[in-house]
PDB file of N, CA and C in Angstrom:
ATOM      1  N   UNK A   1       0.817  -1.187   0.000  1.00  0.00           N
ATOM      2  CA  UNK A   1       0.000   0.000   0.000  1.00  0.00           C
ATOM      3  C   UNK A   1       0.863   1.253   0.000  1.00  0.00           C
ATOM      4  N   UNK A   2       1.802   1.708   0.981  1.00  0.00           N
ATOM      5  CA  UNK A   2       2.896   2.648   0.936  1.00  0.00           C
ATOM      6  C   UNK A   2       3.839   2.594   0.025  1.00  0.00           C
ATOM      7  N   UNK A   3       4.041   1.380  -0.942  1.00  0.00           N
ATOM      8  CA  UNK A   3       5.004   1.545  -1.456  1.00  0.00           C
ATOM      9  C   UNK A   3       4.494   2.328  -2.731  1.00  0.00           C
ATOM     10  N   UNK A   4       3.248   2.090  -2.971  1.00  0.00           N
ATOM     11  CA  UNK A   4       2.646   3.425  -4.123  1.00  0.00           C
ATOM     12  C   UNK A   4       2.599   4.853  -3.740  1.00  0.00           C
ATOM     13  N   UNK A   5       2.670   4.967  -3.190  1.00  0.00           N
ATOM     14  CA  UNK A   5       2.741   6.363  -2.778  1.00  0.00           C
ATOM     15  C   UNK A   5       4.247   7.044  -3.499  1.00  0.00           C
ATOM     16  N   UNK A   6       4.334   7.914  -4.347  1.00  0.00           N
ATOM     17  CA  UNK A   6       5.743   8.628  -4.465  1.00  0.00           C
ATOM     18  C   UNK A   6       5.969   9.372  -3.707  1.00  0.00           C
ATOM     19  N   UNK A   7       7.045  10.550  -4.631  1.00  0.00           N
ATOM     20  CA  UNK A   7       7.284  11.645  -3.817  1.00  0.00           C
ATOM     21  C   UNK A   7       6.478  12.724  -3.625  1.00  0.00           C
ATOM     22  N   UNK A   8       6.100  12.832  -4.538  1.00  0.00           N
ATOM     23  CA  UNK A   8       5.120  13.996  -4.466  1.00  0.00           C
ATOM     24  C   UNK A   8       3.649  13.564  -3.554  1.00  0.00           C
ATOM     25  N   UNK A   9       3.321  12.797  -3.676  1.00  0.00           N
ATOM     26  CA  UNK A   9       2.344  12.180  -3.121  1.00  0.00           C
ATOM     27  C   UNK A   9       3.057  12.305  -1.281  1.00  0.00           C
ATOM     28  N   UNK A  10       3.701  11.934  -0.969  1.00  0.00           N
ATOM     29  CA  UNK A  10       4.787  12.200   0.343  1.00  0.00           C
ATOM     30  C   UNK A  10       4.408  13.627   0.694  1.00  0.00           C
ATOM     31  N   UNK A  11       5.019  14.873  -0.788  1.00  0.00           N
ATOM     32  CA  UNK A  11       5.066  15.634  -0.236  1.00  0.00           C
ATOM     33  C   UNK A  11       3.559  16.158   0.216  1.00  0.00           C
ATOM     34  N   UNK A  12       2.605  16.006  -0.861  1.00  0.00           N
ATOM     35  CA  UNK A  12       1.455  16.034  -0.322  1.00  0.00           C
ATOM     36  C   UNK A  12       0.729  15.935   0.825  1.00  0.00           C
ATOM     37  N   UNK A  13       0.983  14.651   1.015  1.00  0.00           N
ATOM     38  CA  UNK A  13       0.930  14.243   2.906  1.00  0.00           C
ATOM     39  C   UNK A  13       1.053  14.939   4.003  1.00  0.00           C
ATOM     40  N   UNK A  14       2.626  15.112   3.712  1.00  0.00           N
ATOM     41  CA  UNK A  14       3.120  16.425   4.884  1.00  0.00           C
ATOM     42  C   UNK A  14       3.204  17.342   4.687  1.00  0.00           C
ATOM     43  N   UNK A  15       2.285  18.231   3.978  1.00  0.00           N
ATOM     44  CA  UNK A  15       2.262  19.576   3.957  1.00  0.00           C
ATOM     45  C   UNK A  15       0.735  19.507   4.315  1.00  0.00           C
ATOM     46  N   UNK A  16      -0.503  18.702   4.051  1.00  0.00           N
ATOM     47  CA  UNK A  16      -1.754  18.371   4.880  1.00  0.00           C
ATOM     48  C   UNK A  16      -1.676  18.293   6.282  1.00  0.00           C
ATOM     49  N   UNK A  17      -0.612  17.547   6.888  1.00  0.00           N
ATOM     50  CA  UNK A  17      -0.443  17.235   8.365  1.00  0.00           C
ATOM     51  C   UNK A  17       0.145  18.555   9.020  1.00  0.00           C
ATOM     52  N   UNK A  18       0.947  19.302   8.248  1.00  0.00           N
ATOM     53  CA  UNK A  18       1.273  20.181   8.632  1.00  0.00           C
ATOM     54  C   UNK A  18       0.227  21.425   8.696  1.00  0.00           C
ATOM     55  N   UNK A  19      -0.998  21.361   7.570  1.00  0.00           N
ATOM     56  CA  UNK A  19      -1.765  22.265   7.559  1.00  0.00           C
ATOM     57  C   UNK A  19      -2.764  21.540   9.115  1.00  0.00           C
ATOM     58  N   UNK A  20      -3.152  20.789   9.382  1.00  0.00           N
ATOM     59  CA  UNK A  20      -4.151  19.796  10.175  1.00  0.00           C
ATOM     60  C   UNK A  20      -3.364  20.116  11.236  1.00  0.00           C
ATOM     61  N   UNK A  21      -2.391  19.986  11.709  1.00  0.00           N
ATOM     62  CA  UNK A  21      -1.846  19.722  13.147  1.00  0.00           C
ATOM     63  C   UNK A  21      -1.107  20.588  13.492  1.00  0.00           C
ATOM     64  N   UNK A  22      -0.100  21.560  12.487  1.00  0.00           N
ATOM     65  CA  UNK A  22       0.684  22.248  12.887  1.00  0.00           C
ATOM     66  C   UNK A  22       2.190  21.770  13.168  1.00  0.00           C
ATOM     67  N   UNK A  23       2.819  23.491  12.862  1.00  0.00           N
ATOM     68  CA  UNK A  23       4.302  22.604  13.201  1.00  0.00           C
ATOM     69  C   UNK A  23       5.180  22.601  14.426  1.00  0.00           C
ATOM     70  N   UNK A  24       4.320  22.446  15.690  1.00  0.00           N
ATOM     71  CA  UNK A  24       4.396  22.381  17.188  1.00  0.00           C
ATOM     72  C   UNK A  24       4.613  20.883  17.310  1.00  0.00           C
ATOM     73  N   UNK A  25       3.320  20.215  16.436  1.00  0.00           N
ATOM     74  CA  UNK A  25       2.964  19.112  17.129  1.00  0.00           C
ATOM     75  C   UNK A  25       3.432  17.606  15.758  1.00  0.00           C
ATOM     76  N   UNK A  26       4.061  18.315  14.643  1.00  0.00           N
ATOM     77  CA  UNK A  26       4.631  17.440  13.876  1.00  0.00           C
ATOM     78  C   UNK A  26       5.776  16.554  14.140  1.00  0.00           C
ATOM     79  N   UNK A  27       6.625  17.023  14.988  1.00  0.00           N
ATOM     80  CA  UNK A  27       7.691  15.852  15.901  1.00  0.00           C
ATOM     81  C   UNK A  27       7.438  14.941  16.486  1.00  0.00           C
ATOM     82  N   UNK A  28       6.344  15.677  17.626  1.00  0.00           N
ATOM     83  CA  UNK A  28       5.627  14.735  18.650  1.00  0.00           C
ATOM     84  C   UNK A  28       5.280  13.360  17.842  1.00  0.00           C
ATOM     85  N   UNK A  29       4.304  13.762  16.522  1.00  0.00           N
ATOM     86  CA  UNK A  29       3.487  12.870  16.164  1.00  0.00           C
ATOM     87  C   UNK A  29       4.586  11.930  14.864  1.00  0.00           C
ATOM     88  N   UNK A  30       5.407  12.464  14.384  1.00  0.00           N
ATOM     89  CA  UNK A  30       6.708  11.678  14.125  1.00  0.00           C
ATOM     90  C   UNK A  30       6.984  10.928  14.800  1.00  0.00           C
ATOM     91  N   UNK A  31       7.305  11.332  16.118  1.00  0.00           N
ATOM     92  CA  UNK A  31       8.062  10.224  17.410  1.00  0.00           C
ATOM     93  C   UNK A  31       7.215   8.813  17.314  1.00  0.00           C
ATOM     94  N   UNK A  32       5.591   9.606  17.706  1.00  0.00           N
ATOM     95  CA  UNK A  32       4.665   8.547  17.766  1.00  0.00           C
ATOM     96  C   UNK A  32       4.814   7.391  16.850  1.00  0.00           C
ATOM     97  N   UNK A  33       4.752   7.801  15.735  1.00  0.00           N
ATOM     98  CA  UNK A  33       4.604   6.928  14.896  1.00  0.00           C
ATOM     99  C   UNK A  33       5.992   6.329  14.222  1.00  0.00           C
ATOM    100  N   UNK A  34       6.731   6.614  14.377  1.00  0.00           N
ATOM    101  CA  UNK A  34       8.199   5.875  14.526  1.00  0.00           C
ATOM    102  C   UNK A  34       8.579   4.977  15.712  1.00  0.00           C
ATOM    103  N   UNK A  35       7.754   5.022  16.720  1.00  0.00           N
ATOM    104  CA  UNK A  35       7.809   4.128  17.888  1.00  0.00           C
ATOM    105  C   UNK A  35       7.093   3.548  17.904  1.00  0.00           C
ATOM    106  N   UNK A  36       5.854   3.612  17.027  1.00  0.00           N
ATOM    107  CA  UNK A  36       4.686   2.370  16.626  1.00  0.00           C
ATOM    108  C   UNK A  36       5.393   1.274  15.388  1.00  0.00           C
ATOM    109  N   UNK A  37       6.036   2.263  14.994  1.00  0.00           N
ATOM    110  CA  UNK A  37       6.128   1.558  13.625  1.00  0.00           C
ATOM    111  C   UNK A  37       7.199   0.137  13.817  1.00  0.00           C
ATOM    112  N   UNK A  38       8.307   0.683  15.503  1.00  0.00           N
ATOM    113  CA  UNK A  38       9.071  -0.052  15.407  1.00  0.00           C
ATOM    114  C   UNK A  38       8.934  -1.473  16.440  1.00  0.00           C
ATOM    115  N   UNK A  39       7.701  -0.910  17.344  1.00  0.00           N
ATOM    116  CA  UNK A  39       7.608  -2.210  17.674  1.00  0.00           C
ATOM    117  C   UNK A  39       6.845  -3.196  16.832  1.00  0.00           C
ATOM    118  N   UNK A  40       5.837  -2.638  16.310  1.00  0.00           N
ATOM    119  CA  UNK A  40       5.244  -3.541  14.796  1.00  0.00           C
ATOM    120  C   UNK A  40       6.115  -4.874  14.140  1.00  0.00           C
ATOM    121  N   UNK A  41       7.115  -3.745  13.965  1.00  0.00           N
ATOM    122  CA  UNK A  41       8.245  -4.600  12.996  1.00  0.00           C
ATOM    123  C   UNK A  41       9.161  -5.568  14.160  1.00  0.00           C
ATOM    124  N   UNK A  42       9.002  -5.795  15.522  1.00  0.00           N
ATOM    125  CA  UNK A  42       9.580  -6.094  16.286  1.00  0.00           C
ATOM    126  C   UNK A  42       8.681  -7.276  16.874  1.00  0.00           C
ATOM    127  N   UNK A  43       7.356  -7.256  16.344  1.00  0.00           N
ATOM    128  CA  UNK A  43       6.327  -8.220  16.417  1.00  0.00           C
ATOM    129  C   UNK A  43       6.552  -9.362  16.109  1.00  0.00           C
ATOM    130  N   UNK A  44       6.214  -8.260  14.538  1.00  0.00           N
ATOM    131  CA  UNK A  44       6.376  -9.208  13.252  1.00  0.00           C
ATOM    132  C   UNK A  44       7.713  -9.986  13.021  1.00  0.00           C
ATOM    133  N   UNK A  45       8.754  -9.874  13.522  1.00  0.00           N
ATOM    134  CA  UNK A  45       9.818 -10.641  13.857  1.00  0.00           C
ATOM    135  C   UNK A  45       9.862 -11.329  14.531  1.00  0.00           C
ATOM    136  N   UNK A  46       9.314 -11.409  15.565  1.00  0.00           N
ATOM    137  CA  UNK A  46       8.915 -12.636  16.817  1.00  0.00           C
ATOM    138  C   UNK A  46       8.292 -13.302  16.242  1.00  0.00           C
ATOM    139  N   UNK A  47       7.200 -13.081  15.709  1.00  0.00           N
ATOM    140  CA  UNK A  47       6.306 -14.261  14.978  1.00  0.00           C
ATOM    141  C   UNK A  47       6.998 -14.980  13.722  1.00  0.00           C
ATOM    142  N   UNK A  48       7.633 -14.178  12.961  1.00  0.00           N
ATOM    143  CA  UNK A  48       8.299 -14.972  12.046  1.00  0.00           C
ATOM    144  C   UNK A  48       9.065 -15.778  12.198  1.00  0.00           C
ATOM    145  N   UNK A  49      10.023 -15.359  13.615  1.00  0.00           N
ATOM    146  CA  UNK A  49      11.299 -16.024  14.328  1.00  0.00           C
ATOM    147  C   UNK A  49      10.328 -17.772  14.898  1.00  0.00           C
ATOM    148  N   UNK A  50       9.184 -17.506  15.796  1.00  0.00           N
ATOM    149  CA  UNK A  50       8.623 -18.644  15.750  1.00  0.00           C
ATOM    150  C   UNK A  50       8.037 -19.825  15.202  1.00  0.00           C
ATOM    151  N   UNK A  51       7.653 -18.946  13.631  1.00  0.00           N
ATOM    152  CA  UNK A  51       7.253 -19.906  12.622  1.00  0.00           C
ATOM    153  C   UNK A  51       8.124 -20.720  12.085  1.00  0.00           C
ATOM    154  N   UNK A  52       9.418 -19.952  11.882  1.00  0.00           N
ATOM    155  CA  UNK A  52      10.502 -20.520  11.352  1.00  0.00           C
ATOM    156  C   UNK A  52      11.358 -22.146  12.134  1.00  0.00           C
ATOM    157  N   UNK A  53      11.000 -21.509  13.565  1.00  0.00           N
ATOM    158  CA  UNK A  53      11.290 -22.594  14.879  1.00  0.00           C
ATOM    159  C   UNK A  53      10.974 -23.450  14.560  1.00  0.00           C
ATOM    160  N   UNK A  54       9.200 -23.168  14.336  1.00  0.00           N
ATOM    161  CA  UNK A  54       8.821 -25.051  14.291  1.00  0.00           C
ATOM    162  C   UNK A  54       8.892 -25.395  12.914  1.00  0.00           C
ATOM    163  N   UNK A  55       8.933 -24.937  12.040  1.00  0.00           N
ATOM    164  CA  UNK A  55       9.335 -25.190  10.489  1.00  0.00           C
ATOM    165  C   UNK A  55      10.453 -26.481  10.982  1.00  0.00           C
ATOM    166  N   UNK A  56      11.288 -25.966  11.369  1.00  0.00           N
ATOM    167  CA  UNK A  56      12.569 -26.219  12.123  1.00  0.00           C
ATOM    168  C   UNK A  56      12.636 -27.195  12.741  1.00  0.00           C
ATOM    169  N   UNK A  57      12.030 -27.589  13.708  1.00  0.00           N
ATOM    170  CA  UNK A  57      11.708 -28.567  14.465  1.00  0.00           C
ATOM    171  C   UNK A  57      10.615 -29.720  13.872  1.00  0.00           C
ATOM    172  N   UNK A  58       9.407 -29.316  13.005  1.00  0.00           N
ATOM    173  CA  UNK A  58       8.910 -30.398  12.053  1.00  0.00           C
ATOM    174  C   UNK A  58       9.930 -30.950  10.994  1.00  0.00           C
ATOM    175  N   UNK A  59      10.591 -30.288  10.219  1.00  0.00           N
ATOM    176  CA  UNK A  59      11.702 -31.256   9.990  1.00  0.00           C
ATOM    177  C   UNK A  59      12.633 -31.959   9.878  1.00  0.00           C
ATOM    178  N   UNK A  60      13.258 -31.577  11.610  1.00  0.00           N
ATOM    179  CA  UNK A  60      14.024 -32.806  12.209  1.00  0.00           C
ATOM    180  C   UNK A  60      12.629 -34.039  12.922  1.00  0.00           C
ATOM    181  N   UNK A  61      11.698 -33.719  13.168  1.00  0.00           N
ATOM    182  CA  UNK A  61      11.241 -35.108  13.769  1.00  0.00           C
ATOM    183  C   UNK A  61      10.735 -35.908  12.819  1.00  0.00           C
ATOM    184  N   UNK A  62      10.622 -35.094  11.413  1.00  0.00           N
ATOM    185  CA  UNK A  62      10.588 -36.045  10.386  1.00  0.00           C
ATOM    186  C   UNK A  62      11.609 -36.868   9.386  1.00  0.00           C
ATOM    187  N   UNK A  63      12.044 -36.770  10.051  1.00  0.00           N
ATOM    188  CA  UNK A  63      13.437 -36.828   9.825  1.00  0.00           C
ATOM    189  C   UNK A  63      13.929 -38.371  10.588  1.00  0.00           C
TER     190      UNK A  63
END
């Protein structure tokens, strides 16, 4: 979905957020969402890390 988005389309974005929220509160809400974004991806690594486990482990006992 994000990866369609270009640049201009980007810039679009943040010059809306900037009109909507202001540029007080555009860091804040940067932070936010750079600290969402990274436990997400910190999830989604645990779960992958586990799938992979028993991947892992089903084929040594078939084995």
């Amino acid at each position: 979905m994000l990866s369609n988005i270009g640049f201009p389309g980007l810039i679009l974005i943040l010059v809306i957020a900037l009109i909507i929220f202001g540029p007080n509160k555009l860091p804040e809400i940067g932070r936010a969402v750079g600290k969402s974004m990274r436990e997400f991806k910190k999830a989604t690594e645990g779960l992958t890390d586990e799938v992979k486990k028993e991947i892992r482990e089903d084929k040594n006992d078939s084995k």
